[in-house]
C-alpha atoms as a PDB file:
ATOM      1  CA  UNK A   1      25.828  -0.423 -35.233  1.00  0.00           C
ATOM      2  CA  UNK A   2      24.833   1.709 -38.693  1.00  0.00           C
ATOM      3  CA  UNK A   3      24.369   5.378 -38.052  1.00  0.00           C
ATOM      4  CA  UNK A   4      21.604   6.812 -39.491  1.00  0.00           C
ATOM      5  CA  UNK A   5      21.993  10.308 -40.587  1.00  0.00           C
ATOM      6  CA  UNK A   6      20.102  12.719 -42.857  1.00  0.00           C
ATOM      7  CA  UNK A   7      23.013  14.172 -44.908  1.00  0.00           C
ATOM      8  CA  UNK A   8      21.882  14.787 -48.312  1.00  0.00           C
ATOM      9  CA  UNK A   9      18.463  16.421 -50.028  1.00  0.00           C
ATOM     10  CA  UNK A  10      16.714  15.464 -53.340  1.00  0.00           C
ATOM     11  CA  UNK A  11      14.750  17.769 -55.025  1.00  0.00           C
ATOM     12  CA  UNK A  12      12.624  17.332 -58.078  1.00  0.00           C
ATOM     13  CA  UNK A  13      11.836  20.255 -60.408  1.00  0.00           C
ATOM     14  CA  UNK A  14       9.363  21.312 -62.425  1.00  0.00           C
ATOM     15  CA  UNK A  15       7.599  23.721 -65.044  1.00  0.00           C
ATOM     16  CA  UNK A  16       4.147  23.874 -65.748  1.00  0.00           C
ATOM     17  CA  UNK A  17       3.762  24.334 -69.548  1.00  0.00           C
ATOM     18  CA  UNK A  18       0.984  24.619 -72.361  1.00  0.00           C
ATOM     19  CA  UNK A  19       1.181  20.805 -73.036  1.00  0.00           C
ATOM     20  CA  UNK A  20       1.370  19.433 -69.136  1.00  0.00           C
ATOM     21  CA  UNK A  21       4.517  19.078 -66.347  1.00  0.00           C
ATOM     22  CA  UNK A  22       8.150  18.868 -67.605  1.00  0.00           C
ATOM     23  CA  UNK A  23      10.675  17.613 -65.407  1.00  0.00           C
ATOM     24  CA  UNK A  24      14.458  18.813 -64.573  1.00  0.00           C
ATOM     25  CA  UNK A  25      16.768  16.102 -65.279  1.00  0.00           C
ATOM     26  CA  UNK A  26      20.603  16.268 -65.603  1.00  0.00           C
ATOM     27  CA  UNK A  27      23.895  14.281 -67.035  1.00  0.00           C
ATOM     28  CA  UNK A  28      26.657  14.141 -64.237  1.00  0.00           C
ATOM     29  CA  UNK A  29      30.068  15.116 -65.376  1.00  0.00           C
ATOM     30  CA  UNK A  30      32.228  12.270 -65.952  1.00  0.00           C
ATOM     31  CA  UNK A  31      34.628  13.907 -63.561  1.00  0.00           C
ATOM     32  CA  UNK A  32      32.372  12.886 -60.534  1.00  0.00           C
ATOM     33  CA  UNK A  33      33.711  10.565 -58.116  1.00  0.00           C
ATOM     34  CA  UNK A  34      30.043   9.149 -57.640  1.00  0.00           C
ATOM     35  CA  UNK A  35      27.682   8.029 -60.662  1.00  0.00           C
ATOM     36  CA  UNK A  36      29.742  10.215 -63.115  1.00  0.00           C
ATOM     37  CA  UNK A  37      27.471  10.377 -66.469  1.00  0.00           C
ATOM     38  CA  UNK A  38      24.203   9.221 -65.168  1.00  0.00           C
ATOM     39  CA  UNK A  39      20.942  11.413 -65.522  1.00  0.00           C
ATOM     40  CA  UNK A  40      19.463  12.660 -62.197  1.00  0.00           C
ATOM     41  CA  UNK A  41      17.386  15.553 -60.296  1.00  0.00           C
ATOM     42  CA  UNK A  42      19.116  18.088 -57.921  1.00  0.00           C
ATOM     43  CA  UNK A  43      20.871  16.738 -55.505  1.00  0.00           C
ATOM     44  CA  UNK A  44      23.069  17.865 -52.543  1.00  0.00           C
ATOM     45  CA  UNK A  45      24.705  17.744 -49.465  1.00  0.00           C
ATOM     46  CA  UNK A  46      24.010  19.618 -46.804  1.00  0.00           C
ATOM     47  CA  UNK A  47      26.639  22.507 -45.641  1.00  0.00           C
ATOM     48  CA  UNK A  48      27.418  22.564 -41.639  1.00  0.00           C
ATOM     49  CA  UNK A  49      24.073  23.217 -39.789  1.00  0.00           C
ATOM     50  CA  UNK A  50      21.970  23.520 -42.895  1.00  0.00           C
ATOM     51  CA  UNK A  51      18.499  23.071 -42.746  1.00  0.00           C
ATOM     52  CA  UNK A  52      17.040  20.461 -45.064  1.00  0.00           C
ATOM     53  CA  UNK A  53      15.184  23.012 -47.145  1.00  0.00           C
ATOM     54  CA  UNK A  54      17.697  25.408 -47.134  1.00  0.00           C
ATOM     55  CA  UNK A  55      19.880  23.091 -48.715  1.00  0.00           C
ATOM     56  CA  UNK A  56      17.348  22.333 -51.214  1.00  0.00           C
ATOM     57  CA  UNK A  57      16.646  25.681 -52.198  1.00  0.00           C
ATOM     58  CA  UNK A  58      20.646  26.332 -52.569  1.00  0.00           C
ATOM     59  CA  UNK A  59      21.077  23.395 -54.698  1.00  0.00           C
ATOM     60  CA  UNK A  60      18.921  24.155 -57.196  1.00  0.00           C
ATOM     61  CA  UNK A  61      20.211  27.380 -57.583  1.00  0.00           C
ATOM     62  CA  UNK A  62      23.677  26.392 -57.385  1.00  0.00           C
ATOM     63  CA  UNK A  63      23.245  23.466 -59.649  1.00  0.00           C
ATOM     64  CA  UNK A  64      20.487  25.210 -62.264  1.00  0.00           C
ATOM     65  CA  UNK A  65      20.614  29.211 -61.819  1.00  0.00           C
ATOM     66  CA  UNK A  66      16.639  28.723 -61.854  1.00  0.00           C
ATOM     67  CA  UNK A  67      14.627  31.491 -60.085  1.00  0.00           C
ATOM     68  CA  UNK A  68      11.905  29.077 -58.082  1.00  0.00           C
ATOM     69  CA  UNK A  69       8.255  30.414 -58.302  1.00  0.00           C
ATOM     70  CA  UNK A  70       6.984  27.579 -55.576  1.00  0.00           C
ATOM     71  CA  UNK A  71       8.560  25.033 -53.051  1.00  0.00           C
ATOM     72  CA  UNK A  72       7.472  22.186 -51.136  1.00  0.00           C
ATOM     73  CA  UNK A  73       8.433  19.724 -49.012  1.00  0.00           C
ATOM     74  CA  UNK A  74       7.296  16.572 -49.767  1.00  0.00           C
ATOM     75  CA  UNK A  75       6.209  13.594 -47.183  1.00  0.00           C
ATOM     76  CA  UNK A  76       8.119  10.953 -47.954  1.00  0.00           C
ATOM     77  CA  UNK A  77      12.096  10.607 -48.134  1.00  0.00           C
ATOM     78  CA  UNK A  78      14.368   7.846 -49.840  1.00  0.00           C
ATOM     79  CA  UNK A  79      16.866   6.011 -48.717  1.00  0.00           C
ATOM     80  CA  UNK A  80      20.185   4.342 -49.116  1.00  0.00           C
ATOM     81  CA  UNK A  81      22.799   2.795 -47.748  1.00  0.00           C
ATOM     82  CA  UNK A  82      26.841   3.534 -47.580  1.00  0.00           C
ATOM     83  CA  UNK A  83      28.767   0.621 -46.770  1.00  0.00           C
ATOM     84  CA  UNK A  84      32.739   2.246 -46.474  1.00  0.00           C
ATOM     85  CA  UNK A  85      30.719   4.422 -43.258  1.00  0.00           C
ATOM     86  CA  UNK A  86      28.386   2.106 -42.423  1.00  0.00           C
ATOM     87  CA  UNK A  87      25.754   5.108 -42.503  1.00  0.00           C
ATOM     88  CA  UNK A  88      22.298   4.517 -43.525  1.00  0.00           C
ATOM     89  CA  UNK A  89      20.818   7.753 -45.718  1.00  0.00           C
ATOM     90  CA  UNK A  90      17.677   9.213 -45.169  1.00  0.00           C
ATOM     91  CA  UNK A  91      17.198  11.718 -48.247  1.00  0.00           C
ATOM     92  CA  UNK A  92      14.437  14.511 -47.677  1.00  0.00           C
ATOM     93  CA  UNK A  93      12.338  15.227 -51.254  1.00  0.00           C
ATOM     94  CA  UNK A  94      11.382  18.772 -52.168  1.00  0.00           C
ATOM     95  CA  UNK A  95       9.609  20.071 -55.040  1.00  0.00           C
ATOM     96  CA  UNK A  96      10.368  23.228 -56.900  1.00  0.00           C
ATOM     97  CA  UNK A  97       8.264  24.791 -59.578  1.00  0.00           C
ATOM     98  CA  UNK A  98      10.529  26.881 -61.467  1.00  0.00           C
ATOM     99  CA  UNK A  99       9.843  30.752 -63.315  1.00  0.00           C
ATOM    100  CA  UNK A 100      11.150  29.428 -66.070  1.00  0.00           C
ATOM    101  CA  UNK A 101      13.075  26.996 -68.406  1.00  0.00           C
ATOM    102  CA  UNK A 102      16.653  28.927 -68.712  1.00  0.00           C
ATOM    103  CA  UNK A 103      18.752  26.616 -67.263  1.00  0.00           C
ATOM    104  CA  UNK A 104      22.437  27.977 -66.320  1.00  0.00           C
ATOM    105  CA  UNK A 105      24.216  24.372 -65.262  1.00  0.00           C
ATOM    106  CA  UNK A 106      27.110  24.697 -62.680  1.00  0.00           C
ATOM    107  CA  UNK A 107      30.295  22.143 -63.675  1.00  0.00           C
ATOM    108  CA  UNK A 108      28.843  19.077 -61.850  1.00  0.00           C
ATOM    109  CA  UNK A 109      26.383  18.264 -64.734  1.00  0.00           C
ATOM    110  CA  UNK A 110      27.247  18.406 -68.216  1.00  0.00           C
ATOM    111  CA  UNK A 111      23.956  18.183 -70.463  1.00  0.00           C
ATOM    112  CA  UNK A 112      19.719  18.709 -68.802  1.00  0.00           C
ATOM    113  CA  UNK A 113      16.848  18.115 -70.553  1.00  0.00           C
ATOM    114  CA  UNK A 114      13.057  19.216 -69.474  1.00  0.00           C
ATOM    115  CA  UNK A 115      11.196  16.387 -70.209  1.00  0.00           C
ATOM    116  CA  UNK A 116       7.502  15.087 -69.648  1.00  0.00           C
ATOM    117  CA  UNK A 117       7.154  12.369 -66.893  1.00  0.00           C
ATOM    118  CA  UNK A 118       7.645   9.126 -69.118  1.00  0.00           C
ATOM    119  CA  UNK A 119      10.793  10.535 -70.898  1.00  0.00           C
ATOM    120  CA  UNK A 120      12.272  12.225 -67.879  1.00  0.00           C
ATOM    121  CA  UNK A 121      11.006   8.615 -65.588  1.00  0.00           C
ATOM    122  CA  UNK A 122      12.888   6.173 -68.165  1.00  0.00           C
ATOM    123  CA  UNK A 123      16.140   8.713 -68.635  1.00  0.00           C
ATOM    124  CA  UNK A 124      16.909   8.514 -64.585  1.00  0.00           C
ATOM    125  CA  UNK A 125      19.107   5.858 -63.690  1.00  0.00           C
ATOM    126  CA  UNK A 126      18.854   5.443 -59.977  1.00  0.00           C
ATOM    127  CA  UNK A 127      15.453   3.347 -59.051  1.00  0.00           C
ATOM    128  CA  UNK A 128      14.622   5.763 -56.015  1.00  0.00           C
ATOM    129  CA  UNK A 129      14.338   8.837 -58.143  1.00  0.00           C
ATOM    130  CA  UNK A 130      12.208   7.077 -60.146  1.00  0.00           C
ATOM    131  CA  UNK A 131       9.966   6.291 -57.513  1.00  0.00           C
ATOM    132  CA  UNK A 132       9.703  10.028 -56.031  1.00  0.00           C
ATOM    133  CA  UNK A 133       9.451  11.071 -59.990  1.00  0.00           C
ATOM    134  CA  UNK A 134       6.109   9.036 -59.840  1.00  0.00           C
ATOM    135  CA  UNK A 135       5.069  10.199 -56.465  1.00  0.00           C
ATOM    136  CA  UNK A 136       5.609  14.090 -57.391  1.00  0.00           C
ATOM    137  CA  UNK A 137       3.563  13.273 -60.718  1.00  0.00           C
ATOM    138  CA  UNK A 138       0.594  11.845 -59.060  1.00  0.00           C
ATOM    139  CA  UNK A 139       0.230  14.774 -56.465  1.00  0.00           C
ATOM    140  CA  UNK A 140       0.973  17.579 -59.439  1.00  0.00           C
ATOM    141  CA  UNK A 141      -2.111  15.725 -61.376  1.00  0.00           C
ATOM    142  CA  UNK A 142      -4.611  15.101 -58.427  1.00  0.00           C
ATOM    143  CA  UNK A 143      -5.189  18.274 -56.584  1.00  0.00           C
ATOM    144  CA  UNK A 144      -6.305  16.632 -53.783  1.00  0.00           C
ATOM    145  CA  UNK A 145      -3.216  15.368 -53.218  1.00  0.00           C
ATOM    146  CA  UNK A 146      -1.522  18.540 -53.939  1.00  0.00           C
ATOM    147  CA  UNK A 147      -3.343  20.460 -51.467  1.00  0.00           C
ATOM    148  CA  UNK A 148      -1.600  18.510 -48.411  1.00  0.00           C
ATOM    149  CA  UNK A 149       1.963  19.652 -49.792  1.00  0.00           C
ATOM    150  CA  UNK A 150       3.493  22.345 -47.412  1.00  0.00           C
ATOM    151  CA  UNK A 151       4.997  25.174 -49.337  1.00  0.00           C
ATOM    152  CA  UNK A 152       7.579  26.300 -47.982  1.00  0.00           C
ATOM    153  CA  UNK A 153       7.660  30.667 -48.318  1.00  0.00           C
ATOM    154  CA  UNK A 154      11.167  31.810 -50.097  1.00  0.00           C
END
């Protein structure tokens, strides 16, 4: 029978500018074992015992050198499925709202771009991104829906 395990985080972030929401996404290196050259958001594994957030918040530091202003966790996770260890994924989704646009990429990524929802929506590749890219747009433009986020203090 699959095990279902929560090994790996997503997290989606963002910078409020004069002209509306850009979005964090980066080019893999081509070195990568998995996806090499596709566009993406942060993404990690978690280290032993690692909270969920925790991991988050390291990621994007790790993987941008971005000082985060605001982080939330978001209510809904992604999924996927590993066939060679017959594990089925559950992916947590945090936001971040970055200080800044300075982005200092670690090796794993080769090229980022901020870009406004439609540009950053069509440049991800994988379909599940995609989908949390629309969710986190909705609740950053209705703040009724934003209001039910929990932040998460750093």
């Amino acid at each position: 029978m699959s095990e279902v395990v929560t090994d790996y985080i997503e997290c989606i972030v963002y910078f409020k500018s004069e002209d509306g929401y850009k979005f964090l996404v980066m080019k893999r290196s081509n070195y990568t074992k998995v996806y090499p050259g596709i566009w993406q958001i942060v993404t990690g594994r978690h280290e032993k015992n690692e909270l969920s957030a925790d991991c988050a918040i390291r990621e994007v530091r790790e993987e941008t050198g971005l000082k985060i202003k605001r982080f939330f966790a978001f209510p809904k996770v992604s999924s996927f499925y590993t066939y060679h260890n017959d594990k089925i994924n559950l992916v947590p989704l945090f936001i971040a709202e970055s200080e800044d646009m300075s982005v200092k990429l670690s090796d794993e990524h080769t090229e980022y771009k901020w870009l406004g929802f439609d540009d950053a929506y069509n440049k991800i590749f994988l379909f599940t991104q995609k989908e949390m890219l629309q969710y986190v747009n909705l609740f950053l433009n209705n703040n009724e829906y934003f209001k039910t986020l929990t932040e998460i203090k750093l």
